[in-house]
N, C-alpha and C. Protein backbone atom coordinates (compact mmCIF):
# COMPACT_ATOMS: atom_id res chain seq x y z
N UNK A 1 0.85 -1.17 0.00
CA UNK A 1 0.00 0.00 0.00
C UNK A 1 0.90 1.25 0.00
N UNK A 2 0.81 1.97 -1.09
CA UNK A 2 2.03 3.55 -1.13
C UNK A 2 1.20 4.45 -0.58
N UNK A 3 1.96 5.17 0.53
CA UNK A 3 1.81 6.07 1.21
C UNK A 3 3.02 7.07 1.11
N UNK A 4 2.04 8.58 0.62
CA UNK A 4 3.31 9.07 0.04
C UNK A 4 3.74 10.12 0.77
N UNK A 5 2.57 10.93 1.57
CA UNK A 5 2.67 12.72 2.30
C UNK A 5 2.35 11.83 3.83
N UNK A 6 2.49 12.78 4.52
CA UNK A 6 1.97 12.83 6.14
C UNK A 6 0.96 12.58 6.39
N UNK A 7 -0.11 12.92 5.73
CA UNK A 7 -1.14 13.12 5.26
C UNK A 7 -2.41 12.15 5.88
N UNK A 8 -1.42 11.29 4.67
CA UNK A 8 -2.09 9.90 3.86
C UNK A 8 -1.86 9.49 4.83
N UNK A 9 -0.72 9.21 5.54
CA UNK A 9 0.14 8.46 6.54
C UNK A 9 -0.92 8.43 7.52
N UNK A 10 -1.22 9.88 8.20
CA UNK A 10 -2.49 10.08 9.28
C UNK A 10 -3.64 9.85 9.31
N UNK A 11 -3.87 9.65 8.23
CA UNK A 11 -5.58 9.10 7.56
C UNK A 11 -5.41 7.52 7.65
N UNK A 12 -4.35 7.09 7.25
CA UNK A 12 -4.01 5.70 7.33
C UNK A 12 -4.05 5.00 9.17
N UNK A 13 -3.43 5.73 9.75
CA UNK A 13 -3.16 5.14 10.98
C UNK A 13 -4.40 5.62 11.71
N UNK A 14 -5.36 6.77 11.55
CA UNK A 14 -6.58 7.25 12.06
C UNK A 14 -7.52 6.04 11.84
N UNK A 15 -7.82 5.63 10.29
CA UNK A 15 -8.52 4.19 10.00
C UNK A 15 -8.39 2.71 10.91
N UNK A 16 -6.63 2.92 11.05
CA UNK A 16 -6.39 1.54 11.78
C UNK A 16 -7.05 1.41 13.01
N UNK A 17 -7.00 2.72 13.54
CA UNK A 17 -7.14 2.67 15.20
C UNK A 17 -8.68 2.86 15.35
N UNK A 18 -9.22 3.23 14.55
CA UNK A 18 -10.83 3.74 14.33
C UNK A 18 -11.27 2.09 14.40
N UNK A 19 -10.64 1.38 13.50
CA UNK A 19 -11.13 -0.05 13.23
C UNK A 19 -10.92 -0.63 14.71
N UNK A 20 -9.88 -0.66 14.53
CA UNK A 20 -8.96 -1.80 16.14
C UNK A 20 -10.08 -1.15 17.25
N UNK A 21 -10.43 -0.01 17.59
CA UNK A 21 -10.74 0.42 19.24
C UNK A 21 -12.50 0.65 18.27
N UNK A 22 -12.79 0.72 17.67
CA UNK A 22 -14.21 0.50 17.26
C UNK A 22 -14.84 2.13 17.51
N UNK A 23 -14.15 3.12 17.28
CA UNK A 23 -14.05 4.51 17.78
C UNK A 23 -14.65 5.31 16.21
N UNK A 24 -15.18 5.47 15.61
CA UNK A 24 -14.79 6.37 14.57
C UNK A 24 -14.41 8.13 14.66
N UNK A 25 -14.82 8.64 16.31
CA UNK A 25 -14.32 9.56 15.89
C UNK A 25 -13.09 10.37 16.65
N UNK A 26 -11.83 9.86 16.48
CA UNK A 26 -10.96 9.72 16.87
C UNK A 26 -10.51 10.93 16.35
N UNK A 27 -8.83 11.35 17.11
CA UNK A 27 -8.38 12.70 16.17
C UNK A 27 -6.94 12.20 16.69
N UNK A 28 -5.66 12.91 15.43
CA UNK A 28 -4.49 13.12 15.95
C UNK A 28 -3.28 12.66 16.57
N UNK A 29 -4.21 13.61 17.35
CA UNK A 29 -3.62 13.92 19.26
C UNK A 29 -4.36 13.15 20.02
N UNK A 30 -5.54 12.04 19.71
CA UNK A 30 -5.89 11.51 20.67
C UNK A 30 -5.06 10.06 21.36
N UNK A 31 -4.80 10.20 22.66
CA UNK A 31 -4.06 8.86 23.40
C UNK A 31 -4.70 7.65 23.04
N UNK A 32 -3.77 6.79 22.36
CA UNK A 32 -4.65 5.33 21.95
C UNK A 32 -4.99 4.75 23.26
N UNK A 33 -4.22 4.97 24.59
CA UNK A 33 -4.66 4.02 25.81
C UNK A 33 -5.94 4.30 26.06
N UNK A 34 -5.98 6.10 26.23
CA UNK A 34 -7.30 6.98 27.25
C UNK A 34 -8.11 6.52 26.28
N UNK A 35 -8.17 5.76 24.89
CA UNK A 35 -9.36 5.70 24.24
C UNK A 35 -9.55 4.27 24.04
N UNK A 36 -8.87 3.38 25.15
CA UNK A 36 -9.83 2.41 25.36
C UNK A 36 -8.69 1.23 24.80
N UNK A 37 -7.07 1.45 24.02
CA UNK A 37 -6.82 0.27 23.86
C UNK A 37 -5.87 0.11 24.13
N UNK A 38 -5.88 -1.63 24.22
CA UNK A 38 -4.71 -2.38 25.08
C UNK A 38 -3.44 -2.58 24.39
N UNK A 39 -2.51 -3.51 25.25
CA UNK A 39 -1.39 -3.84 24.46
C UNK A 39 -1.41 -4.82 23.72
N UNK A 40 -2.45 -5.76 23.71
CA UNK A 40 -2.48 -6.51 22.65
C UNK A 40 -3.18 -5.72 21.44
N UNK A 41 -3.81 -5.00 21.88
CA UNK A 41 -4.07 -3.98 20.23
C UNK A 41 -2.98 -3.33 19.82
N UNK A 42 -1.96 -3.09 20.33
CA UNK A 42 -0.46 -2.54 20.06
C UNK A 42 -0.22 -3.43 19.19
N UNK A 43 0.10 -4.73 19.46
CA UNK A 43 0.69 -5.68 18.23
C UNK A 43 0.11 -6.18 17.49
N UNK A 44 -1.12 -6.13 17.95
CA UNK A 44 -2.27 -6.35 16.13
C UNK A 44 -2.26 -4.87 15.42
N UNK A 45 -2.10 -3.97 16.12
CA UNK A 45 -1.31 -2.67 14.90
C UNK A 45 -0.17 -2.57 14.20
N UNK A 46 0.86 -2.63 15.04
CA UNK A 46 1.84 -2.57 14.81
C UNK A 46 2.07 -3.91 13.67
N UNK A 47 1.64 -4.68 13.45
CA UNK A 47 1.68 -6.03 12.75
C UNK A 47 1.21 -5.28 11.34
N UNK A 48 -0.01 -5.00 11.84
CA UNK A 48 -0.82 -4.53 10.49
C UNK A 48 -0.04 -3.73 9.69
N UNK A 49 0.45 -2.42 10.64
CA UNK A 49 1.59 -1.80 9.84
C UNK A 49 2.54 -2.22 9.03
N UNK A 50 3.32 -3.28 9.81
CA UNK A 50 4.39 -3.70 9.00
C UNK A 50 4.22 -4.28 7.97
N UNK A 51 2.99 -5.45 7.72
CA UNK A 51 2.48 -6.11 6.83
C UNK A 51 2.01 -5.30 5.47
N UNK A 52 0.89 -4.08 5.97
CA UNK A 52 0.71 -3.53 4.90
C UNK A 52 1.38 -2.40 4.06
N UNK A 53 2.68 -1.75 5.42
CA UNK A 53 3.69 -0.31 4.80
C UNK A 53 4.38 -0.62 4.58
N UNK A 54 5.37 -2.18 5.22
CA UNK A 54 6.55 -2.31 5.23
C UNK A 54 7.04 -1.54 5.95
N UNK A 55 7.11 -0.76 7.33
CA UNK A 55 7.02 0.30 8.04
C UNK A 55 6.94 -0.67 8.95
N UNK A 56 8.74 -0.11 10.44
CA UNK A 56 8.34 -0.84 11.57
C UNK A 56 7.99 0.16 12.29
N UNK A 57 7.53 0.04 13.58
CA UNK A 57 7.17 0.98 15.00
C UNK A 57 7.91 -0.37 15.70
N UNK A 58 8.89 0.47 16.77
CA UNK A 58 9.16 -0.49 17.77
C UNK A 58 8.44 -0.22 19.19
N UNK A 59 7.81 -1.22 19.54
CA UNK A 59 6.59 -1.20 20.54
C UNK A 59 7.05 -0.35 21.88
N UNK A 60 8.09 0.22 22.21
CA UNK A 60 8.58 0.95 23.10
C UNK A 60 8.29 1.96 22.90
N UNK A 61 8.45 2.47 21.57
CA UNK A 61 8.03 4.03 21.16
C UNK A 61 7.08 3.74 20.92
N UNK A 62 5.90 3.19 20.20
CA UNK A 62 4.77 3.21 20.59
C UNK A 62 4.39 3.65 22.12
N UNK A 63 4.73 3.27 23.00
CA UNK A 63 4.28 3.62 24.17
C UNK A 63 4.65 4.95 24.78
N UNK A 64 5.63 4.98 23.91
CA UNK A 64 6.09 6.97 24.18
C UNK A 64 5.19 7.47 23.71
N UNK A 65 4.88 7.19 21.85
CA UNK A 65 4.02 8.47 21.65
C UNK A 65 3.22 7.55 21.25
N UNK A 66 1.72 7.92 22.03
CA UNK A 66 0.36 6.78 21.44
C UNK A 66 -0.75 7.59 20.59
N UNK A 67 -0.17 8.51 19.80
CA UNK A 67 -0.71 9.23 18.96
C UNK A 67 -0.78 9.10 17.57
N UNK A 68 -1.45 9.79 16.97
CA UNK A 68 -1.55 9.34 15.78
C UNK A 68 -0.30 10.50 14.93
N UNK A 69 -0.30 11.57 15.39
CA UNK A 69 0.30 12.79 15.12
C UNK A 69 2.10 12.59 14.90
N UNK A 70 1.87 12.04 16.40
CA UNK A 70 3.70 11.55 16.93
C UNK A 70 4.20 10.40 15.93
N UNK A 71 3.25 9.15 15.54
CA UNK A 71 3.49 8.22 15.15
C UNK A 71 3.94 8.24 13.88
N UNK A 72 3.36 9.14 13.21
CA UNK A 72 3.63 9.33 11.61
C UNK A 72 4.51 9.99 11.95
N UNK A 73 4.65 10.66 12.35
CA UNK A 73 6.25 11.45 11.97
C UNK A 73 7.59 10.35 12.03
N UNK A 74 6.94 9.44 13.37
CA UNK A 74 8.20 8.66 13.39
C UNK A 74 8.63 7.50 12.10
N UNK A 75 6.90 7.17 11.73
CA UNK A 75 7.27 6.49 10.31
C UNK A 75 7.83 6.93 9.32
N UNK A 76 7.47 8.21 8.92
CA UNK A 76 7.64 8.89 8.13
C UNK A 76 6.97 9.12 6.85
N UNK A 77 6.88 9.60 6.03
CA UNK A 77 6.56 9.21 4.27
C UNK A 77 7.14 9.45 3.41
């Protein structure tokens, strides 16, 4: 799946987490914990990621930044 701007990147990881925590109206800046998800939803994301970007997150920084905002930057595009 090509992901090319920040953008896309944030719309992308907004969908994942919308799906995973059953939330649709999520933003950003919102904390994936305060909105309800666990650490096993960490590695059914983080999985998903890698599988579909080729893009790792190492689950430590995940837990630094549980944002959607922080996260893309660290992936990058």
């Amino acid at each position: 799946m090509p992901i090319d701007t920040q953008d896309e990147l944030r719309h992308y990881l907004l969908q994942l987490w919308s799906s995973q925590l059953e939330r649709p109206q999520l933003g950003e800046r919102d904390d994936f914990f305060d909105a309800g998800g666990s650490s096993m939803q960490v590695i059914e994301m983080l999985t998903t990621v890698s599988e579909e970007l080729g893009r790792e997150i190492d689950y430590a920084e995940f837990f630094k930044n549980p944002c959607v905002d922080n996260l893309s930057q660290l992936l990058g595009a």
